[in-house]
N, C-alpha and C. Protein backbone atom coordinates (compact mmCIF):
# COMPACT_ATOMS: atom_id res chain seq x y z
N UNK A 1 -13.39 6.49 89.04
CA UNK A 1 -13.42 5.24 88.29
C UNK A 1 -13.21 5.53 86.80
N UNK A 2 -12.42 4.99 86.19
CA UNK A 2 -11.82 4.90 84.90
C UNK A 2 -12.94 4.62 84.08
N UNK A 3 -13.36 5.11 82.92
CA UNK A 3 -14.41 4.11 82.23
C UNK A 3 -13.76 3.83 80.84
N UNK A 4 -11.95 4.13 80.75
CA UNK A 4 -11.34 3.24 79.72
C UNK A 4 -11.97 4.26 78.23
N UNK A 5 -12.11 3.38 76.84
CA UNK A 5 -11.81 3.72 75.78
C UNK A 5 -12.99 4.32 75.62
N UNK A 6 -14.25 4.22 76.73
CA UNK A 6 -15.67 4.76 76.29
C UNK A 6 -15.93 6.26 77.16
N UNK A 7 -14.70 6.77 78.27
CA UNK A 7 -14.72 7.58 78.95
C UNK A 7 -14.34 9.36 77.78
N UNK A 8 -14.44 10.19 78.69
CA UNK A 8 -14.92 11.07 77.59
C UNK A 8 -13.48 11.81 77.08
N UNK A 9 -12.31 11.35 78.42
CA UNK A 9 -10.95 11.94 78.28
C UNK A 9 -10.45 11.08 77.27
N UNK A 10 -11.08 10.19 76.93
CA UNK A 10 -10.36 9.62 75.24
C UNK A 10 -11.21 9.36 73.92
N UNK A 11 -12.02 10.49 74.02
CA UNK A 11 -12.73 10.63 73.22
C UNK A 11 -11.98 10.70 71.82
N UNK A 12 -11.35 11.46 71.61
CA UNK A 12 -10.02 11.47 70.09
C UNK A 12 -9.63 10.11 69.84
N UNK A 13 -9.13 9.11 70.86
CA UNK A 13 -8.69 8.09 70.68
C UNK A 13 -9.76 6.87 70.47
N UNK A 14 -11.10 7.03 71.02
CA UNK A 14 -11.70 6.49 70.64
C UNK A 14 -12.51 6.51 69.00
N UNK A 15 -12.45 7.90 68.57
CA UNK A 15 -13.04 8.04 67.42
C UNK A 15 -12.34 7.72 65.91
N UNK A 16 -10.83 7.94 66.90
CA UNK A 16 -10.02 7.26 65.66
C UNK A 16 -9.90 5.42 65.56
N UNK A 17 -10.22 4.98 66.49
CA UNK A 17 -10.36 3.42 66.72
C UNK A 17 -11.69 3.46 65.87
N UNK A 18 -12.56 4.03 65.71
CA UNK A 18 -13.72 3.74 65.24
C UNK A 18 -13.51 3.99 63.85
N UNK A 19 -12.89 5.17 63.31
CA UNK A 19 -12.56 4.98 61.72
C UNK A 19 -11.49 4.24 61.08
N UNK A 20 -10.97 3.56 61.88
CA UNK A 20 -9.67 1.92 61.91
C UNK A 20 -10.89 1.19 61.62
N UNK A 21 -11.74 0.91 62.51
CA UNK A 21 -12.87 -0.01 62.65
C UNK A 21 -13.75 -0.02 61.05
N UNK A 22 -14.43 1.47 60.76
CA UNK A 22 -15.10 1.72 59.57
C UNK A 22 -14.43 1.13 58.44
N UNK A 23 -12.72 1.66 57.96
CA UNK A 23 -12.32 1.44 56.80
C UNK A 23 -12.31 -0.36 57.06
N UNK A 24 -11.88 -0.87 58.60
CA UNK A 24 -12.07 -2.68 58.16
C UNK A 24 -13.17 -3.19 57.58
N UNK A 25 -14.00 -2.09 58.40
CA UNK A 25 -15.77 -2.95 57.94
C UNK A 25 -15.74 -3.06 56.38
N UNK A 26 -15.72 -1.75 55.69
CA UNK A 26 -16.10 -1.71 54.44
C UNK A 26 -14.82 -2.90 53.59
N UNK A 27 -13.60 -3.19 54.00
CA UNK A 27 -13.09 -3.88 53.74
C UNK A 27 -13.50 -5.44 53.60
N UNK A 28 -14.22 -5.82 54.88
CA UNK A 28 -14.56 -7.40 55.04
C UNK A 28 -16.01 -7.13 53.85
N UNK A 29 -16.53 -5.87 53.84
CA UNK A 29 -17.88 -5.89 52.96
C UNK A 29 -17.63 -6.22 51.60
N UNK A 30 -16.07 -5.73 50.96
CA UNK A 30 -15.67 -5.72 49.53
C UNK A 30 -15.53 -6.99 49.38
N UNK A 31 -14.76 -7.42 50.78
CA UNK A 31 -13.99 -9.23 50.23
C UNK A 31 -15.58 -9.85 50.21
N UNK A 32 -16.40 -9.93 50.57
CA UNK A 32 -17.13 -10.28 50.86
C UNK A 32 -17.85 -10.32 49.17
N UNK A 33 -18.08 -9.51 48.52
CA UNK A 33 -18.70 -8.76 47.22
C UNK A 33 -17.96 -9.73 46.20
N UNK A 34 -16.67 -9.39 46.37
CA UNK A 34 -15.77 -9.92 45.42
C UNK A 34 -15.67 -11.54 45.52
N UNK A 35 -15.74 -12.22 46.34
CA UNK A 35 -15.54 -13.55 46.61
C UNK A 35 -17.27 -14.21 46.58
N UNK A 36 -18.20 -13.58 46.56
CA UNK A 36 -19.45 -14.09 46.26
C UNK A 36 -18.62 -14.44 44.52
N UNK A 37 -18.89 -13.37 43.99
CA UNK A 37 -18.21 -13.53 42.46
C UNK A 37 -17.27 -14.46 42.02
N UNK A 38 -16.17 -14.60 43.23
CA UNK A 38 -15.13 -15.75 42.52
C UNK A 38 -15.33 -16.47 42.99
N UNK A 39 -16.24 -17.05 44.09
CA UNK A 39 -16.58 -18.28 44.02
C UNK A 39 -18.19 -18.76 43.66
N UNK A 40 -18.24 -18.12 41.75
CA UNK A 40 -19.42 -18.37 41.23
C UNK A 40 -19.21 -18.06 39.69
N UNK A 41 -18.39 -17.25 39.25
CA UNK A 41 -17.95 -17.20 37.92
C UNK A 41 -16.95 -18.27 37.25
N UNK A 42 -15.93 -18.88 38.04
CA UNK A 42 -14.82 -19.57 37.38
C UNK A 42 -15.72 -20.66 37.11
N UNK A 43 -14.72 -21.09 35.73
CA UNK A 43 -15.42 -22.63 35.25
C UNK A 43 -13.98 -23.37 35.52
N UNK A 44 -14.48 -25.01 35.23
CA UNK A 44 -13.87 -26.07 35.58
C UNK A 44 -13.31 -26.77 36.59
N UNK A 45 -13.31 -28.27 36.32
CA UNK A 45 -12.70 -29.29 37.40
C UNK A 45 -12.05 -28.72 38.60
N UNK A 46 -10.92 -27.84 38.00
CA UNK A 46 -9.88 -27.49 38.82
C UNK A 46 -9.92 -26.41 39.34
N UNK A 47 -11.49 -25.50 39.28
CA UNK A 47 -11.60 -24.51 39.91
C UNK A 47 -12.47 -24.69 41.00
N UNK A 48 -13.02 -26.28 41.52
CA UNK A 48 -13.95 -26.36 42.49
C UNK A 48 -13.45 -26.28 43.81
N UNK A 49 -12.45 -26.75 43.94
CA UNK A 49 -11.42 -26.47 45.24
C UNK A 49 -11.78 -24.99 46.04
N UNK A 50 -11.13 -24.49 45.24
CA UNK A 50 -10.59 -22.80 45.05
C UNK A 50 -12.65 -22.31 45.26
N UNK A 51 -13.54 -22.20 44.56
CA UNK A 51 -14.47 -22.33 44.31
C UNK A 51 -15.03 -22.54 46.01
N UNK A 52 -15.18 -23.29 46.34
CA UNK A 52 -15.99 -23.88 47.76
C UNK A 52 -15.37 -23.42 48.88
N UNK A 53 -13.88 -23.23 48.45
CA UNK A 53 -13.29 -22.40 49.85
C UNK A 53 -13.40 -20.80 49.92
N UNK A 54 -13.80 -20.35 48.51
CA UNK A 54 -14.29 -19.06 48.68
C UNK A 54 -16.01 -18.72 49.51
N UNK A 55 -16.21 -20.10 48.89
CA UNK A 55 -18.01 -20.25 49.61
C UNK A 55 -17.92 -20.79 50.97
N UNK A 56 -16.94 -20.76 51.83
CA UNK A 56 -17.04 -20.81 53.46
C UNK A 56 -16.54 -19.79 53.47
N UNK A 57 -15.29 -19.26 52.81
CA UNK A 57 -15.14 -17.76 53.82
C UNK A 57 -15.75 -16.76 53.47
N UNK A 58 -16.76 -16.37 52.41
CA UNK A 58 -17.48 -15.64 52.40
C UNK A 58 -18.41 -15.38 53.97
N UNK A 59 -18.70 -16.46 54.72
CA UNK A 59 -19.30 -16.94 55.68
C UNK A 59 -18.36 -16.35 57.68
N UNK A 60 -17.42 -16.30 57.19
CA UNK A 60 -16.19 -15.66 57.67
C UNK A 60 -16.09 -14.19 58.22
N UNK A 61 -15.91 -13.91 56.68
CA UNK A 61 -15.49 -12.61 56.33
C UNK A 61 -16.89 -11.51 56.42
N UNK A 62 -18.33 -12.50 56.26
CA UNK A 62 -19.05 -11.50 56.76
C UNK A 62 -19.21 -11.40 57.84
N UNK A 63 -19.09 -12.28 59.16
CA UNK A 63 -19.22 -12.61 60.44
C UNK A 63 -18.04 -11.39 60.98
N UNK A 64 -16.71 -11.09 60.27
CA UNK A 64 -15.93 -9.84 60.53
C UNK A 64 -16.55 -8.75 60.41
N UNK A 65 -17.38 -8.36 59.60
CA UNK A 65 -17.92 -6.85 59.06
C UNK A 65 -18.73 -7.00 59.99
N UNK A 66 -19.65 -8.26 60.58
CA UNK A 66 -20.41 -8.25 61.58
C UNK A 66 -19.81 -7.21 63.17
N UNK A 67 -18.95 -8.42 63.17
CA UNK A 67 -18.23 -7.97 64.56
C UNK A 67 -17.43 -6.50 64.84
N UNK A 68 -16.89 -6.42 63.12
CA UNK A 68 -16.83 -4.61 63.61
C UNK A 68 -17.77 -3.98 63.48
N UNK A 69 -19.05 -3.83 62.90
CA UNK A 69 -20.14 -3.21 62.90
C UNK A 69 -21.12 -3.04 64.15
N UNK A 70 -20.67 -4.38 65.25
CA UNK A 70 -21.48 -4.11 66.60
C UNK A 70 -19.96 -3.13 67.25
N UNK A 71 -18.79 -3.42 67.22
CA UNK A 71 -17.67 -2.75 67.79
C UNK A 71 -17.87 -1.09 67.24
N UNK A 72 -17.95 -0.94 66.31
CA UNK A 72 -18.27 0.62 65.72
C UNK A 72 -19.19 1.43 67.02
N UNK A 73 -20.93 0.47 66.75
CA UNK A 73 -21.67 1.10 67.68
C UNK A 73 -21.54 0.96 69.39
N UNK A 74 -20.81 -0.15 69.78
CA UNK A 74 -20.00 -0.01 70.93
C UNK A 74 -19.45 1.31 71.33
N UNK A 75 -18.75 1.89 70.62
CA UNK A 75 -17.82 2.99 70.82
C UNK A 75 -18.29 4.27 70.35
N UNK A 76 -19.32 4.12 70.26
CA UNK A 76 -20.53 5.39 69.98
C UNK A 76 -19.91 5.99 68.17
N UNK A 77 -19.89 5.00 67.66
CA UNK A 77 -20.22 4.96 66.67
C UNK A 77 -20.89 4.83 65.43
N UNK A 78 -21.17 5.47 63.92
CA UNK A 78 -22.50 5.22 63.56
C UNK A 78 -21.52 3.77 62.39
N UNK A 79 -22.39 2.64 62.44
CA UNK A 79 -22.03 1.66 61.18
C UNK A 79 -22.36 2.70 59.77
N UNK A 80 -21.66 2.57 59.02
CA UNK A 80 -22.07 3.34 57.83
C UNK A 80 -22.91 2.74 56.48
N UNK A 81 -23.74 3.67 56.21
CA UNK A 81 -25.13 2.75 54.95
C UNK A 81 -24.14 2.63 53.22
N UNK A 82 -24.86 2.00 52.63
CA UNK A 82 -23.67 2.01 51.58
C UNK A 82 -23.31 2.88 50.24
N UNK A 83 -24.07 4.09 50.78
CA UNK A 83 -23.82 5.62 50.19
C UNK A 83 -21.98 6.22 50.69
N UNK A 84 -21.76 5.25 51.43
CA UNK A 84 -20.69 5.24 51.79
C UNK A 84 -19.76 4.52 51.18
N UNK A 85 -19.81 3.82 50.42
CA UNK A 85 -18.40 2.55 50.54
C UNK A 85 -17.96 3.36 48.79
N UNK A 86 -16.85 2.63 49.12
CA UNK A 86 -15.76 3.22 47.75
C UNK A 86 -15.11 1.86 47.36
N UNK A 87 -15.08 1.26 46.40
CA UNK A 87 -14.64 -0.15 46.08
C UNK A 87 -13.31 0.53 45.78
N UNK A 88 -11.85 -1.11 46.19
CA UNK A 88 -10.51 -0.44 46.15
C UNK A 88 -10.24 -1.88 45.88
N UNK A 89 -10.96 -2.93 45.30
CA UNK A 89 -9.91 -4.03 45.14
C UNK A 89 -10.00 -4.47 43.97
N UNK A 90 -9.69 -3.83 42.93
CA UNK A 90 -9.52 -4.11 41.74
C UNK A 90 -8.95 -5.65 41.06
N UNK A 91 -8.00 -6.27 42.19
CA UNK A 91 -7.09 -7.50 42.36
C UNK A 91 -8.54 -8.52 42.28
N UNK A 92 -9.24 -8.30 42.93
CA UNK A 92 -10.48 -9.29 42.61
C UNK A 92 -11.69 -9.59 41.79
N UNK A 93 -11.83 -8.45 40.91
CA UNK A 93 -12.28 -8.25 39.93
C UNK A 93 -12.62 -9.79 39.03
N UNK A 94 -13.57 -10.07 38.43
CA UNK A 94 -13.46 -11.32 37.70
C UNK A 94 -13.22 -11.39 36.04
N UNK A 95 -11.83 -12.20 36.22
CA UNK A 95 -11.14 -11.81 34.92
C UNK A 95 -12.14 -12.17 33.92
N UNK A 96 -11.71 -11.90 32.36
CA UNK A 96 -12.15 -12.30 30.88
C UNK A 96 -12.32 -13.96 30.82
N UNK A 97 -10.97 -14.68 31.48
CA UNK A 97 -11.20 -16.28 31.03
C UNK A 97 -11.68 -16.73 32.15
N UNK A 98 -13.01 -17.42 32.53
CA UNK A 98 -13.43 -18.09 33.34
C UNK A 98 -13.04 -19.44 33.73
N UNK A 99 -11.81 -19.76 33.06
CA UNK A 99 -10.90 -21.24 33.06
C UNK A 99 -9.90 -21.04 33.75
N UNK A 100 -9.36 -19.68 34.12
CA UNK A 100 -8.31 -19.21 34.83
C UNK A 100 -8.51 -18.98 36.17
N UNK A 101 -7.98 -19.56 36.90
CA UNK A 101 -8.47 -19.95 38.56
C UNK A 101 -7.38 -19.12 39.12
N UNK A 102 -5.88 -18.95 38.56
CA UNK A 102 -4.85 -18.53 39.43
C UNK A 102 -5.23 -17.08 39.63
N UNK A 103 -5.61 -15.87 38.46
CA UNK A 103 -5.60 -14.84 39.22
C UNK A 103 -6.63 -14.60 40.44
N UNK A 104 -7.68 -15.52 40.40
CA UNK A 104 -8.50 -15.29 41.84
C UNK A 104 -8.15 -15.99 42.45
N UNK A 105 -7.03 -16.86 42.55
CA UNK A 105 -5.89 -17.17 43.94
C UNK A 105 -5.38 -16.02 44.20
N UNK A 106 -4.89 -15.13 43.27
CA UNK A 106 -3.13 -14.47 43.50
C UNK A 106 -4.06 -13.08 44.06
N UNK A 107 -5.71 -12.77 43.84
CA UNK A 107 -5.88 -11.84 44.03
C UNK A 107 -6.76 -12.14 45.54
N UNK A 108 -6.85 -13.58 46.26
CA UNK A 108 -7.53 -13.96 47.60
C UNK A 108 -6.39 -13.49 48.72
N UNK A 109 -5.03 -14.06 48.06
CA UNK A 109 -3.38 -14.03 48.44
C UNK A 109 -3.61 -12.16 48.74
N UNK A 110 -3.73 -11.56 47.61
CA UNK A 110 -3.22 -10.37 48.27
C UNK A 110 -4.71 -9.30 49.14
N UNK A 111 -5.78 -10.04 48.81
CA UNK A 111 -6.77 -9.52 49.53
C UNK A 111 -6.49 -9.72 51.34
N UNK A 112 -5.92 -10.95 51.45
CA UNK A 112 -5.64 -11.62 52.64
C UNK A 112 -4.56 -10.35 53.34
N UNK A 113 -3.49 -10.82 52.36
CA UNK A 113 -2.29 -9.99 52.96
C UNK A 113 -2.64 -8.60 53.50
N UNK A 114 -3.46 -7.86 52.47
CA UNK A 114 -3.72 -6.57 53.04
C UNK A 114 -4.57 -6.42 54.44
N UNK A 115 -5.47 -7.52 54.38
CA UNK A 115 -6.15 -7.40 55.61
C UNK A 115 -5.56 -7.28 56.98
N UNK A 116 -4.43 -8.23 56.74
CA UNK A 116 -3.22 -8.81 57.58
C UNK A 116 -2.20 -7.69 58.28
N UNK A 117 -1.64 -6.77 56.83
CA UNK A 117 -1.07 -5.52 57.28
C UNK A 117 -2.13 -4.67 58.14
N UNK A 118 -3.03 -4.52 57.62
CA UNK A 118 -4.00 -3.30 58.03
C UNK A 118 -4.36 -3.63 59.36
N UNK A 119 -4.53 -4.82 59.74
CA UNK A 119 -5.22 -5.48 61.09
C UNK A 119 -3.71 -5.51 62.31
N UNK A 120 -3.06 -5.72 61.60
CA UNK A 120 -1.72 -5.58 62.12
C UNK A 120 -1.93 -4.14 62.55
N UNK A 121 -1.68 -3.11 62.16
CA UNK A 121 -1.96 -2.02 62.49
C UNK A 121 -2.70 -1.26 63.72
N UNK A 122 -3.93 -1.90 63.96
CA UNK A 122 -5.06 -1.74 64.16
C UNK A 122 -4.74 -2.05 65.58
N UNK A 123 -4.35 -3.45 65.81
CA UNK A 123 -3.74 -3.74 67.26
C UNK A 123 -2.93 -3.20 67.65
N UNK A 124 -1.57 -2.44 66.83
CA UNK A 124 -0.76 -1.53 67.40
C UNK A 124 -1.38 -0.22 67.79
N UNK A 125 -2.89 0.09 67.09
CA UNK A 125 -3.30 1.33 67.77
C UNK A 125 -3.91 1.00 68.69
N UNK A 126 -4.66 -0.10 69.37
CA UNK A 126 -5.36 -0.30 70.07
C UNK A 126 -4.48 -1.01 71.62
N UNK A 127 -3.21 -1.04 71.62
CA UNK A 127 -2.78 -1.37 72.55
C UNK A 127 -2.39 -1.06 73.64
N UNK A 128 -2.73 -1.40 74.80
CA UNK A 128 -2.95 0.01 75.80
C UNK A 128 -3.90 0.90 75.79
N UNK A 129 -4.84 0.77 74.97
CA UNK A 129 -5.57 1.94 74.69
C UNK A 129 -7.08 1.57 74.55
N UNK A 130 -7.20 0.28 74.27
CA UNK A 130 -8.54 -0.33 73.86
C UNK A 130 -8.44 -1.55 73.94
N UNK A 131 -8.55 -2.79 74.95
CA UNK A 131 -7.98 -4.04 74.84
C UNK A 131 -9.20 -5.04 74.44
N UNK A 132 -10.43 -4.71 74.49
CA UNK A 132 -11.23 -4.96 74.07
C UNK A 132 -11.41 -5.61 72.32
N UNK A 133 -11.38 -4.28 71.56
CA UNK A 133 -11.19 -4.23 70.35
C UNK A 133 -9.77 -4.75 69.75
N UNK A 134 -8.86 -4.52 69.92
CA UNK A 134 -7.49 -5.40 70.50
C UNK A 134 -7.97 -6.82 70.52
N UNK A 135 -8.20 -7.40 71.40
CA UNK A 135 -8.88 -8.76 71.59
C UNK A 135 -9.41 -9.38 69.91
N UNK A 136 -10.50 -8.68 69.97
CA UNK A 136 -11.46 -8.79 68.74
C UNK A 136 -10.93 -8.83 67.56
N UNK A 137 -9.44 -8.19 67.35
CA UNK A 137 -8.97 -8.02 65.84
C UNK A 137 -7.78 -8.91 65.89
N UNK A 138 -7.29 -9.58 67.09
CA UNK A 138 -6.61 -10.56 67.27
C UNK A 138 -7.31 -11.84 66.60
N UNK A 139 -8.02 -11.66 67.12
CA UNK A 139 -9.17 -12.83 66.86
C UNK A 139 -9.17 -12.96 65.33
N UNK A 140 -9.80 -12.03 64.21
CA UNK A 140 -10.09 -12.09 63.42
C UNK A 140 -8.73 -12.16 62.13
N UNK A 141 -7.63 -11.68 63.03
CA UNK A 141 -6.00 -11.38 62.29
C UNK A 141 -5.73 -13.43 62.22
N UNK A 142 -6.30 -14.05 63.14
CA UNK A 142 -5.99 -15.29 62.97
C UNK A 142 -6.51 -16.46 61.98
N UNK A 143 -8.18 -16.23 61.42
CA UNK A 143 -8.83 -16.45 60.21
C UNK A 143 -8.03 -15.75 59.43
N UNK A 144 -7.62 -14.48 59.53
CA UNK A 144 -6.94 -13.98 57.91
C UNK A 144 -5.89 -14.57 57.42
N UNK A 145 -4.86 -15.06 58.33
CA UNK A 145 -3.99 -15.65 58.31
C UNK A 145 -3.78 -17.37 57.87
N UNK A 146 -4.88 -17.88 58.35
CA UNK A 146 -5.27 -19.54 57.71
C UNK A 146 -6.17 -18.90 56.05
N UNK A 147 -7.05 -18.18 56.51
CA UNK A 147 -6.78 -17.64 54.77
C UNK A 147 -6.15 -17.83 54.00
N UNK A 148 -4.84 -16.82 54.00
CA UNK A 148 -3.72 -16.46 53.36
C UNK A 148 -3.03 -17.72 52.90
N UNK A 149 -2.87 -18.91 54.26
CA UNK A 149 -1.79 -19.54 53.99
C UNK A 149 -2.72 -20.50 52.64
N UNK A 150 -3.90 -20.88 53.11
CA UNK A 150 -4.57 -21.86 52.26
C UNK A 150 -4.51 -21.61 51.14
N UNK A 151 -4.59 -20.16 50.57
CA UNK A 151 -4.16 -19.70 49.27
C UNK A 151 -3.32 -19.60 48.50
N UNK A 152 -2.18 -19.55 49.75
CA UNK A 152 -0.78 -19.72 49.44
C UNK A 152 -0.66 -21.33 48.57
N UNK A 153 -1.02 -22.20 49.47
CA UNK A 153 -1.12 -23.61 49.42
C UNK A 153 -1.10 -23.78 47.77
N UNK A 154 -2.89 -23.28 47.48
CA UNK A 154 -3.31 -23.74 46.30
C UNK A 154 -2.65 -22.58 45.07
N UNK A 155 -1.95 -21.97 45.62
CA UNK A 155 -0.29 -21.49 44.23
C UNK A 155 0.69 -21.90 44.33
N UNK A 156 0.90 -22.64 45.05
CA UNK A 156 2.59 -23.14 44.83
C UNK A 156 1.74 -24.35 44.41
N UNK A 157 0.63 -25.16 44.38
CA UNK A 157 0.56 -26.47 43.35
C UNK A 157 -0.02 -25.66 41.94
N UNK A 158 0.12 -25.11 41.76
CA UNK A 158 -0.20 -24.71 40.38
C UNK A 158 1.19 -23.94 39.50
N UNK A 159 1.87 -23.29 40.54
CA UNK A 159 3.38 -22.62 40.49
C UNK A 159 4.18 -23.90 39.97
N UNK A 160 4.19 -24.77 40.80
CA UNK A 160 4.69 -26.65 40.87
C UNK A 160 4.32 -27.02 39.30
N UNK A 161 3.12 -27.07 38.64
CA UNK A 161 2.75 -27.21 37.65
C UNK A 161 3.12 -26.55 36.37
N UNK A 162 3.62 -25.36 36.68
CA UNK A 162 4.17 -24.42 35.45
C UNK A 162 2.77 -23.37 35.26
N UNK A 163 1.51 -23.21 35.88
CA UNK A 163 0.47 -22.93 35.71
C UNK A 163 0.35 -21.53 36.31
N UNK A 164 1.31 -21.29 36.78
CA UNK A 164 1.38 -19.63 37.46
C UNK A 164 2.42 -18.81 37.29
């Protein structure tokens, strides 16, 4: 009887699914860091939009770090403490003018996108090989994606405006 991605003849393949898994986690942990921040530093009218939709997907995006963090220890993996994490998204950073809403669009836009490539990825390693986890990052590649576009959305009306 086969016991699949947890059996011991794919042990290599499982451990590398698990550090696919690690670098997402710490990923959904950053967006997570960074978007508490941008949706709590910007000022004005026209940043409440932008503002409140960062304050549901914060809600999201930790429910991802969730789900790879039980998938990690699924696969006899350890979740990692945060003596571990290395911040890499500089794009989200919260700018000097707190009136300026577009670069924490343009930097949700490319937080998204990367997730998108990387998760993309992730299912090409896991196919055939782990359908489980496969499943799971399908799942989560489809929030990244209504993400993305919503962000998209709110730059082309500001692009429209001369404002970007």
């Amino acid at each position: 009887m086969s016991e699949g991605i947890l059996g011991n003849a794919t042990t290599e393949q499982r451990e590398g699914i698990v550090a696919m898994l690690t670098k997402a986690y710490w990923m959904e942990i950053e967006t997570v860091m960074s978007y508490i921040a941008n949706s709590i530093n910007p000022d004005g009218v026209r940043a409440q939009e932008v503002m409140a939709s960062l304050e549901k997907d914060i809600q999201e995006e930790l429910g991802h770090a969730q789900l790879f963090a039980r998938r990690i220890k699924e696969l006899y993996g350890v979740v990692p403490g945060s003596m571990d994490f290395k911040a890499e998204q500089s794009y989200l950073q919260p700018g000097d003018d707190a009136a300026d809403i577009v670069p924490v669009i343009k930097g949700v836009i490319e937080a998204e996108a990367g997730a998108i490539a990387y998760y993309t990825e992730v299912i090409k390693a896991t196919d055939g090989v782990d359908p489980v986890t496969q499943d799971m990052i399908i799942t989560i590649l489809a929030d990244e994606q209504g993400h993305l576009r919503l962000f998209e959305g709110y730059l082309k009306e500001y692009e429209a405006e001369g404002r970007a």
